[in-house]
PDB file of N, CA and C in Angstrom:
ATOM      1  N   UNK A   1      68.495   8.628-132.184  1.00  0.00           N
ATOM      2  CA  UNK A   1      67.192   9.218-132.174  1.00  0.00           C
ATOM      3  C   UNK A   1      67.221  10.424-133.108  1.00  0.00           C
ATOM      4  N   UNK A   2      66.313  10.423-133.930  1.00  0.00           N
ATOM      5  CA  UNK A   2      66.459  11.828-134.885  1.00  0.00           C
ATOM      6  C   UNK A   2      65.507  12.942-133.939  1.00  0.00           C
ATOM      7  N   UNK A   3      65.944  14.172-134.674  1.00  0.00           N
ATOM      8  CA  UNK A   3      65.290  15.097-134.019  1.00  0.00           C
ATOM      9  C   UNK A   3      64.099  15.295-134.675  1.00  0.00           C
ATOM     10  N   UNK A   4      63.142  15.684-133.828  1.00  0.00           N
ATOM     11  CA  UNK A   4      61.663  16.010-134.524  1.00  0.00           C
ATOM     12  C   UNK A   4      61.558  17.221-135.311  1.00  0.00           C
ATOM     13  N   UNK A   5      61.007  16.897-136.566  1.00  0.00           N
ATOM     14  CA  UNK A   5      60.234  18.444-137.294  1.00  0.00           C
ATOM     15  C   UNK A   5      59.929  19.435-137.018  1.00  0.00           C
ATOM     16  N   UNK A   6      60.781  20.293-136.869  1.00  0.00           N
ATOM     17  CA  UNK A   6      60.186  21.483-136.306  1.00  0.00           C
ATOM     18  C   UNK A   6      58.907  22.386-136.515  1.00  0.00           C
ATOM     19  N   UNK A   7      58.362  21.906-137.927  1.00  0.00           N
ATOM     20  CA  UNK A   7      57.613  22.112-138.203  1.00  0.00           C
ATOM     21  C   UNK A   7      56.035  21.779-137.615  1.00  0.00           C
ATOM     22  N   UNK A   8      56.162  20.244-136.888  1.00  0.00           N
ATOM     23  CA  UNK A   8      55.208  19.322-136.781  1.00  0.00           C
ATOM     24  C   UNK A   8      55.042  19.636-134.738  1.00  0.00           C
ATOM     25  N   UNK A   9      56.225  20.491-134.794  1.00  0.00           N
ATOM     26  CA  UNK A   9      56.384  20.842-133.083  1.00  0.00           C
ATOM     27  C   UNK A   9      55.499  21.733-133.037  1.00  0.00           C
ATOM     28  N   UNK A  10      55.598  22.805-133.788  1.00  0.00           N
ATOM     29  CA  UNK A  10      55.171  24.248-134.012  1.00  0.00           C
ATOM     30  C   UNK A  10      53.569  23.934-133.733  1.00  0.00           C
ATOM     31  N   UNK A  11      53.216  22.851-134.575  1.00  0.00           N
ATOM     32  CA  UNK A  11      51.669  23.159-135.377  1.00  0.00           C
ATOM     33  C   UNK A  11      51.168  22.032-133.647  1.00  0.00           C
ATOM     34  N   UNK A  12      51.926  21.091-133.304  1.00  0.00           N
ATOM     35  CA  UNK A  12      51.354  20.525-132.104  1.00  0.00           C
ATOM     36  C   UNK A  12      51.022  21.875-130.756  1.00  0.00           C
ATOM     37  N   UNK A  13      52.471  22.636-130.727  1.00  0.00           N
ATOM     38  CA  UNK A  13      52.060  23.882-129.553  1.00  0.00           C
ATOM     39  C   UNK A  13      51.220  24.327-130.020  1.00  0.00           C
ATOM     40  N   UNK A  14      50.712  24.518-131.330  1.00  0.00           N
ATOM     41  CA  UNK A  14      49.351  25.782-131.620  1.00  0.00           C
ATOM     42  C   UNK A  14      48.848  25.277-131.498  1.00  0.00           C
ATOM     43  N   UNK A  15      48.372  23.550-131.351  1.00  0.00           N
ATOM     44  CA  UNK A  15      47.113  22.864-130.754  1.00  0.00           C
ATOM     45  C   UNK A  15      47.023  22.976-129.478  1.00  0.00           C
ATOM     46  N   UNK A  16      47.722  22.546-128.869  1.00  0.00           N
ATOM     47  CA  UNK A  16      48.446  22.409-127.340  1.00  0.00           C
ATOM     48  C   UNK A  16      47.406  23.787-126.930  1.00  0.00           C
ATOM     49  N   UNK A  17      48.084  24.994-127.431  1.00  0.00           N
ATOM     50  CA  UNK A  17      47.699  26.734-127.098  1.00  0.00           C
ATOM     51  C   UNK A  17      45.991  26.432-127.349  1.00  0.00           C
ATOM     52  N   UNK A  18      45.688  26.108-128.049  1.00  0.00           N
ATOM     53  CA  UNK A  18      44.375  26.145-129.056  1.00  0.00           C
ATOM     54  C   UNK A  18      43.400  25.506-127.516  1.00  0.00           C
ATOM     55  N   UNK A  19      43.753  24.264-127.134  1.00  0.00           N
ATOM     56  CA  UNK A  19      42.892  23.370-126.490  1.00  0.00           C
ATOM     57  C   UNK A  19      43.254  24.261-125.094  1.00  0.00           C
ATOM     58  N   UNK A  20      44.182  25.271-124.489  1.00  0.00           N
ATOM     59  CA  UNK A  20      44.336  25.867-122.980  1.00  0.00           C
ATOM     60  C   UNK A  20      43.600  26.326-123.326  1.00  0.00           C
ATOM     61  N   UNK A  21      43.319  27.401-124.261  1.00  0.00           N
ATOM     62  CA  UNK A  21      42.216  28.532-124.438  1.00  0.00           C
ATOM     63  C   UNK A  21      41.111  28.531-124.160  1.00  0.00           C
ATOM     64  N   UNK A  22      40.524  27.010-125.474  1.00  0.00           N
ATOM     65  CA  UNK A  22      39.359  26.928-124.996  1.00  0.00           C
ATOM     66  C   UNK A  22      39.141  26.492-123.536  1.00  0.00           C
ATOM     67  N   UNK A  23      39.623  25.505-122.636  1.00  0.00           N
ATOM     68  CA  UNK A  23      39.790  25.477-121.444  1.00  0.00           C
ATOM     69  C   UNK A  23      39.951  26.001-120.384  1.00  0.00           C
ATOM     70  N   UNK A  24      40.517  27.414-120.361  1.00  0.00           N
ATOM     71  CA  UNK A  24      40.465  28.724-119.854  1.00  0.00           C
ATOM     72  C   UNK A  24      39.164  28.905-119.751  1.00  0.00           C
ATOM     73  N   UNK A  25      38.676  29.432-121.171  1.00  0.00           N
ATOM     74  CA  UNK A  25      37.291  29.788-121.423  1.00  0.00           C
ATOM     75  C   UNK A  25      35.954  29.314-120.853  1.00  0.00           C
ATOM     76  N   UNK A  26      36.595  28.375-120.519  1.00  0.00           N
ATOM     77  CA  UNK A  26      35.496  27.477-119.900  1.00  0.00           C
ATOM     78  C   UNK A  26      35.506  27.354-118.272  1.00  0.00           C
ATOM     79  N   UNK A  27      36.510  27.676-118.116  1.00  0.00           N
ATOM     80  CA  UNK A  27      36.372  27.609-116.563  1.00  0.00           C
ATOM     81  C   UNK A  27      36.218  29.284-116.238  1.00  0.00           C
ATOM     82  N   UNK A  28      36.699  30.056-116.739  1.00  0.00           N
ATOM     83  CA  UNK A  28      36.482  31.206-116.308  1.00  0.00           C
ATOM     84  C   UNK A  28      34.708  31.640-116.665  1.00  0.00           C
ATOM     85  N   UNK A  29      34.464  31.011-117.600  1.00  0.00           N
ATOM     86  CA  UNK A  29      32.487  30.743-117.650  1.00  0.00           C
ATOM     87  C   UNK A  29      32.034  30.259-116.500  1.00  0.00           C
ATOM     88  N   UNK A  30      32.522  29.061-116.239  1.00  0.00           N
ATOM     89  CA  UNK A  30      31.904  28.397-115.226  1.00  0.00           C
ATOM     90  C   UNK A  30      32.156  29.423-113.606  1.00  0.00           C
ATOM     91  N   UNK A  31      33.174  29.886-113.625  1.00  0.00           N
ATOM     92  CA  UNK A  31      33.771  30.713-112.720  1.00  0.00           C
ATOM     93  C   UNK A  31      32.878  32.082-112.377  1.00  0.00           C
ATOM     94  N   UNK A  32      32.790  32.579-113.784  1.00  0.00           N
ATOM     95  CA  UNK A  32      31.164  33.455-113.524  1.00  0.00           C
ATOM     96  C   UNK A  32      29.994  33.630-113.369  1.00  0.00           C
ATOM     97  N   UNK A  33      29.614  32.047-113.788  1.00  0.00           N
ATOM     98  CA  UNK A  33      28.246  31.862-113.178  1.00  0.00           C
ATOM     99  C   UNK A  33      28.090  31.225-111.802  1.00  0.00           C
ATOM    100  N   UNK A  34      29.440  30.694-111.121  1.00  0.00           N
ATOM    101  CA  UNK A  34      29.596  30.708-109.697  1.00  0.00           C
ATOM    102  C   UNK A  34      29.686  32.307-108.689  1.00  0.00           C
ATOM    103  N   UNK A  35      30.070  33.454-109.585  1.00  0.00           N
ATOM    104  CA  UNK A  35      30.005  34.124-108.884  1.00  0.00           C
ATOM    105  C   UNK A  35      28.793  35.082-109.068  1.00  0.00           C
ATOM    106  N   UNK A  36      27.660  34.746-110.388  1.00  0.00           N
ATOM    107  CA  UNK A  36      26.417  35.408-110.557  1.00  0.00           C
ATOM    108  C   UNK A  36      25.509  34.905-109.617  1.00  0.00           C
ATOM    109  N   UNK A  37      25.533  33.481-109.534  1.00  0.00           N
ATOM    110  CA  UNK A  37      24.743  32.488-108.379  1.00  0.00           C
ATOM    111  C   UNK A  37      25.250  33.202-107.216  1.00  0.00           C
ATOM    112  N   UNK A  38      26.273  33.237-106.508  1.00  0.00           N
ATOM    113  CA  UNK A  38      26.676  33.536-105.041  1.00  0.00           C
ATOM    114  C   UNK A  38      25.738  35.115-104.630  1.00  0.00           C
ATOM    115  N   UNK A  39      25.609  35.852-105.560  1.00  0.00           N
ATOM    116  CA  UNK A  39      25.265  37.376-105.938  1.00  0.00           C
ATOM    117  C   UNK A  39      24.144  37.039-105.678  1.00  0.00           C
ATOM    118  N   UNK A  40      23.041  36.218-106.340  1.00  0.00           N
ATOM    119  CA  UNK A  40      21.846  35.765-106.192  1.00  0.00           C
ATOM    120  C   UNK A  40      21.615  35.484-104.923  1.00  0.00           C
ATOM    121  N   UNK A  41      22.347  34.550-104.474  1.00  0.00           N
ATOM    122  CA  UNK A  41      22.025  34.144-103.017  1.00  0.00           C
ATOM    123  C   UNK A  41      22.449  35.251-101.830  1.00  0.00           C
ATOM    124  N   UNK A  42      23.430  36.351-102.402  1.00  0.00           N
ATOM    125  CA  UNK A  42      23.547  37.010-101.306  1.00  0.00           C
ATOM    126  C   UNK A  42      22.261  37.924-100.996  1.00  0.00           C
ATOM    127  N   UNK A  43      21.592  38.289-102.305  1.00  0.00           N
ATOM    128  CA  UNK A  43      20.062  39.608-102.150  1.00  0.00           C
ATOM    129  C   UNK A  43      19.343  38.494-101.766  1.00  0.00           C
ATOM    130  N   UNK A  44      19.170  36.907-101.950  1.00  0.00           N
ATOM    131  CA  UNK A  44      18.054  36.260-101.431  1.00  0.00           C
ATOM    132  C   UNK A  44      18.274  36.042 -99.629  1.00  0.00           C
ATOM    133  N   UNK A  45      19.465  36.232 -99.538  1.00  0.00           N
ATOM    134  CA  UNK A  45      19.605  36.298 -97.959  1.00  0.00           C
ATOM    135  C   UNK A  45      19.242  37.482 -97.303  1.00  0.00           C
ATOM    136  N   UNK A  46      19.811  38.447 -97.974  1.00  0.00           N
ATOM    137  CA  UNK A  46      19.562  39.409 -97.592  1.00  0.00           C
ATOM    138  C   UNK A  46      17.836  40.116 -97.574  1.00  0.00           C
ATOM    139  N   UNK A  47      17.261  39.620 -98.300  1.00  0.00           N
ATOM    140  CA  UNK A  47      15.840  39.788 -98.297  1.00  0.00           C
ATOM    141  C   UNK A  47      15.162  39.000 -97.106  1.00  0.00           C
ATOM    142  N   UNK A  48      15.389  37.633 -97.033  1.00  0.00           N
ATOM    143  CA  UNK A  48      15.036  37.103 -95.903  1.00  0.00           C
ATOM    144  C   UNK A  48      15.096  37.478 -94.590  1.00  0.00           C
ATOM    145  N   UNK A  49      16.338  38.292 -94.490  1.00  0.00           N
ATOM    146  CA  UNK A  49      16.667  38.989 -93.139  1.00  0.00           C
ATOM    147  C   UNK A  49      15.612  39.832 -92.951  1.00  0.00           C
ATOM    148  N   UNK A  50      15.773  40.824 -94.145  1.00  0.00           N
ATOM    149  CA  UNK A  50      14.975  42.030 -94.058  1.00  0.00           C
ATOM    150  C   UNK A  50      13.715  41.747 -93.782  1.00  0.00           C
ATOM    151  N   UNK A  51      12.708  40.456 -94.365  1.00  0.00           N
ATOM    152  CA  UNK A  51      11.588  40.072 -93.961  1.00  0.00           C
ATOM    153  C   UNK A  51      11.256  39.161 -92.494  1.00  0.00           C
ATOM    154  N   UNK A  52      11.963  38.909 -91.763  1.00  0.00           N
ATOM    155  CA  UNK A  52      12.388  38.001 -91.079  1.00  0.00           C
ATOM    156  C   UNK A  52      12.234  39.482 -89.605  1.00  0.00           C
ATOM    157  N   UNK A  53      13.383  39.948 -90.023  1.00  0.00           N
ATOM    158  CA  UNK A  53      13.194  41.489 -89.557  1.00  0.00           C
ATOM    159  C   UNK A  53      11.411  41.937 -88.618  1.00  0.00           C
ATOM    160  N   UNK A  54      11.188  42.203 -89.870  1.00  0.00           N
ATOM    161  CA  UNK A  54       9.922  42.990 -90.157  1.00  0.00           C
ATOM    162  C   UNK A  54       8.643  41.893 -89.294  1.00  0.00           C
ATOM    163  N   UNK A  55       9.244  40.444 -89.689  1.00  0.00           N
ATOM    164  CA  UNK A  55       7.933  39.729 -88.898  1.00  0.00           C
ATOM    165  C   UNK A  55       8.364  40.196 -87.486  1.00  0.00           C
ATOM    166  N   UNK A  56       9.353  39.643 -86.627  1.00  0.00           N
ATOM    167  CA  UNK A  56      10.009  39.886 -85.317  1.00  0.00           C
ATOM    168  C   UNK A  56       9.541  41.037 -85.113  1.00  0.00           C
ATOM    169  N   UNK A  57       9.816  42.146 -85.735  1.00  0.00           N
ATOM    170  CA  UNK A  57       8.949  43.343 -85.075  1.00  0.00           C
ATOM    171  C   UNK A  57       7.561  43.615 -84.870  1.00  0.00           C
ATOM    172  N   UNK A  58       7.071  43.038 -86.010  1.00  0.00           N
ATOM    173  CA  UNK A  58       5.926  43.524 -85.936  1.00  0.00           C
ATOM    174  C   UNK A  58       4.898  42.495 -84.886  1.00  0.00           C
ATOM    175  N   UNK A  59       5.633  41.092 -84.436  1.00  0.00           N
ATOM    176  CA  UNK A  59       5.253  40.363 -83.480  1.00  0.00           C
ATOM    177  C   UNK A  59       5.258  40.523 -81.845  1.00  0.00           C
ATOM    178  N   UNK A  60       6.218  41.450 -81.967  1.00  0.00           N
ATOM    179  CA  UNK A  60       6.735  41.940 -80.150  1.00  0.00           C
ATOM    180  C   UNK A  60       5.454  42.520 -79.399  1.00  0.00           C
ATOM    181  N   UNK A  61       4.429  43.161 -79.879  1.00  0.00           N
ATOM    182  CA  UNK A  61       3.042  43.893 -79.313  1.00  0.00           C
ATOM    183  C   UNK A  61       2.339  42.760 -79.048  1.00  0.00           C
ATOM    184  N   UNK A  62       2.135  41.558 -80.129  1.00  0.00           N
ATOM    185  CA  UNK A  62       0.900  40.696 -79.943  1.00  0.00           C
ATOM    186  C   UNK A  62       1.320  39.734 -78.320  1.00  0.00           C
ATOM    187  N   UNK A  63       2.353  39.508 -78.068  1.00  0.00           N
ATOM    188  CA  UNK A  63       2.463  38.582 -76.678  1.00  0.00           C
ATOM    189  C   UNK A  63       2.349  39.501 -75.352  1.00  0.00           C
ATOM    190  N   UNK A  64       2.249  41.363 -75.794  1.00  0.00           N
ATOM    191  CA  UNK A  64       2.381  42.136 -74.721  1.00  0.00           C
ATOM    192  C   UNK A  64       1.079  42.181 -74.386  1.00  0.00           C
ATOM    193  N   UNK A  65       0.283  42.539 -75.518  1.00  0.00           N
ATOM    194  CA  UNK A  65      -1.561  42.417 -75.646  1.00  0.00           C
ATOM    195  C   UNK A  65      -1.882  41.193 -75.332  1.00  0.00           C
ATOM    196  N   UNK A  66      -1.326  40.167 -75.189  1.00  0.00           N
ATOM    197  CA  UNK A  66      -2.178  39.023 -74.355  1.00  0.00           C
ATOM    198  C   UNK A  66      -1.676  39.025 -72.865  1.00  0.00           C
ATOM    199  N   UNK A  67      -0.855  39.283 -72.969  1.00  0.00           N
ATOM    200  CA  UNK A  67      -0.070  39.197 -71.319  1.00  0.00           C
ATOM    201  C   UNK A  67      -1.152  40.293 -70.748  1.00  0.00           C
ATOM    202  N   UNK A  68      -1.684  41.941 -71.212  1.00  0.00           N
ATOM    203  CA  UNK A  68      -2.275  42.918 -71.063  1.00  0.00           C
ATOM    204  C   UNK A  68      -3.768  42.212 -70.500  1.00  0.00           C
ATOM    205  N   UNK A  69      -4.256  41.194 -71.899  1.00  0.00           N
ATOM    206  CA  UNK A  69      -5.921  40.908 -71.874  1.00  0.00           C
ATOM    207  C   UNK A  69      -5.668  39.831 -70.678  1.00  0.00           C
ATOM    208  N   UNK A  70      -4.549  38.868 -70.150  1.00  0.00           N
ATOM    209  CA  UNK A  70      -4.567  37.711 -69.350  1.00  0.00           C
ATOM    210  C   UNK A  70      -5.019  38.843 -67.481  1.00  0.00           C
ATOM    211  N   UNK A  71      -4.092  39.866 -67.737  1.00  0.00           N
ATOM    212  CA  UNK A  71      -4.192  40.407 -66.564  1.00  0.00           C
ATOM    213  C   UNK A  71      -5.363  41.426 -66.378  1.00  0.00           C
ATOM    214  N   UNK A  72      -5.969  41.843 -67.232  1.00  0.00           N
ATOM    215  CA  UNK A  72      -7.512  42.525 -66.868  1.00  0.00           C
ATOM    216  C   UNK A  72      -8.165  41.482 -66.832  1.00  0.00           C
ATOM    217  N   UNK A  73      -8.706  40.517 -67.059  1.00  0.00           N
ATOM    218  CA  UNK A  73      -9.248  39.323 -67.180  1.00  0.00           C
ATOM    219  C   UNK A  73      -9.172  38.467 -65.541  1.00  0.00           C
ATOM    220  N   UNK A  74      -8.042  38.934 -65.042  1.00  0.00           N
ATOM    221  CA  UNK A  74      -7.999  38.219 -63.688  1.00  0.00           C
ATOM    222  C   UNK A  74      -7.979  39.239 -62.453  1.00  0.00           C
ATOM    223  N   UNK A  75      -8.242  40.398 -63.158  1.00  0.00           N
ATOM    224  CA  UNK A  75      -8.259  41.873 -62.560  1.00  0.00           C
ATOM    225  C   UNK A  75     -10.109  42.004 -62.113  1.00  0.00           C
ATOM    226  N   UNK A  76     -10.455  41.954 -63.457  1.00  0.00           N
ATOM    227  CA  UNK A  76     -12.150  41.790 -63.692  1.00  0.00           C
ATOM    228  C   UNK A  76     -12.493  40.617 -63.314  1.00  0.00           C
ATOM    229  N   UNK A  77     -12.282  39.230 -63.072  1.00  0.00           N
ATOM    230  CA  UNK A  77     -12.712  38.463 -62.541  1.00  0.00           C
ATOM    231  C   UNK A  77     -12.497  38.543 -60.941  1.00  0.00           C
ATOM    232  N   UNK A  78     -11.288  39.175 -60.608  1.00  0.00           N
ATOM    233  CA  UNK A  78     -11.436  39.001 -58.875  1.00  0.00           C
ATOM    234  C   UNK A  78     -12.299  40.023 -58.832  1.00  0.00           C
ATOM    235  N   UNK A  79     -12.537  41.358 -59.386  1.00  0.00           N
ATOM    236  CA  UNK A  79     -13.614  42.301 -58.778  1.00  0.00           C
ATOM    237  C   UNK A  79     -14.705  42.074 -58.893  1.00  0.00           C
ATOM    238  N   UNK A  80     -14.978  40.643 -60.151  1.00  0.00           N
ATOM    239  CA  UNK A  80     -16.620  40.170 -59.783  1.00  0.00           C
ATOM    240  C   UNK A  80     -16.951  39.736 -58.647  1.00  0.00           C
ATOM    241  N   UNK A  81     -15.516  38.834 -58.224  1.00  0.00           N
ATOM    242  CA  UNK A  81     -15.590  37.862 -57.223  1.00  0.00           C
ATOM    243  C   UNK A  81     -16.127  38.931 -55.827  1.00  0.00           C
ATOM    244  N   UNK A  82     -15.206  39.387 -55.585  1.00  0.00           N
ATOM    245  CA  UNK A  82     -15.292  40.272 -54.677  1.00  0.00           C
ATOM    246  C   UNK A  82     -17.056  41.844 -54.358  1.00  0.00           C
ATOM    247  N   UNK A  83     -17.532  41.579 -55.486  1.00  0.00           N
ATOM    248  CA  UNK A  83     -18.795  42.138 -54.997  1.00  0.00           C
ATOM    249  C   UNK A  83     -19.752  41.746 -55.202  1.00  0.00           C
TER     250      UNK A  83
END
């Protein structure tokens, strides 16, 4: 078996090097727009909470005010009844 060209070795590793690089490059791209997306979704969660939040609170009065109007309502109807 003869030995290979050292020359023809050389210029294959600088391809070899050439094609990791770009391949690197590319996943570490892809790698950052997985972690720009995740970023995205964390303020879109986080907004949802915050609005989500804000409905829940601001809903807790309206079932107290009907429970309020159910019981004057049967308050004022027995005192019609009754005179």
């Amino acid at each position: 078996m003869t030995d290979p060209d050292p020359l023809s070795v050389a210029v294959e590793l600088e391809r070899l090097r050439g094609t990791m690089e770009a391949g690197f490059a590319r996943v570490d791209g892809s790698l950052a727009l997985l972690v720009q997306r995740s970023d995205q979704t964390d303020r879109q969660l986080a907004d949802h909470e915050s609005r989500l939040d804000s409905l829940e609170h601001a809903r807790w009065p309206l079932a107290s005010l009907t429970a309020l109007a159910g019981v004057a309502a049967v308050i004022i109807t027995a005192w019609q009844m009754t005179r």
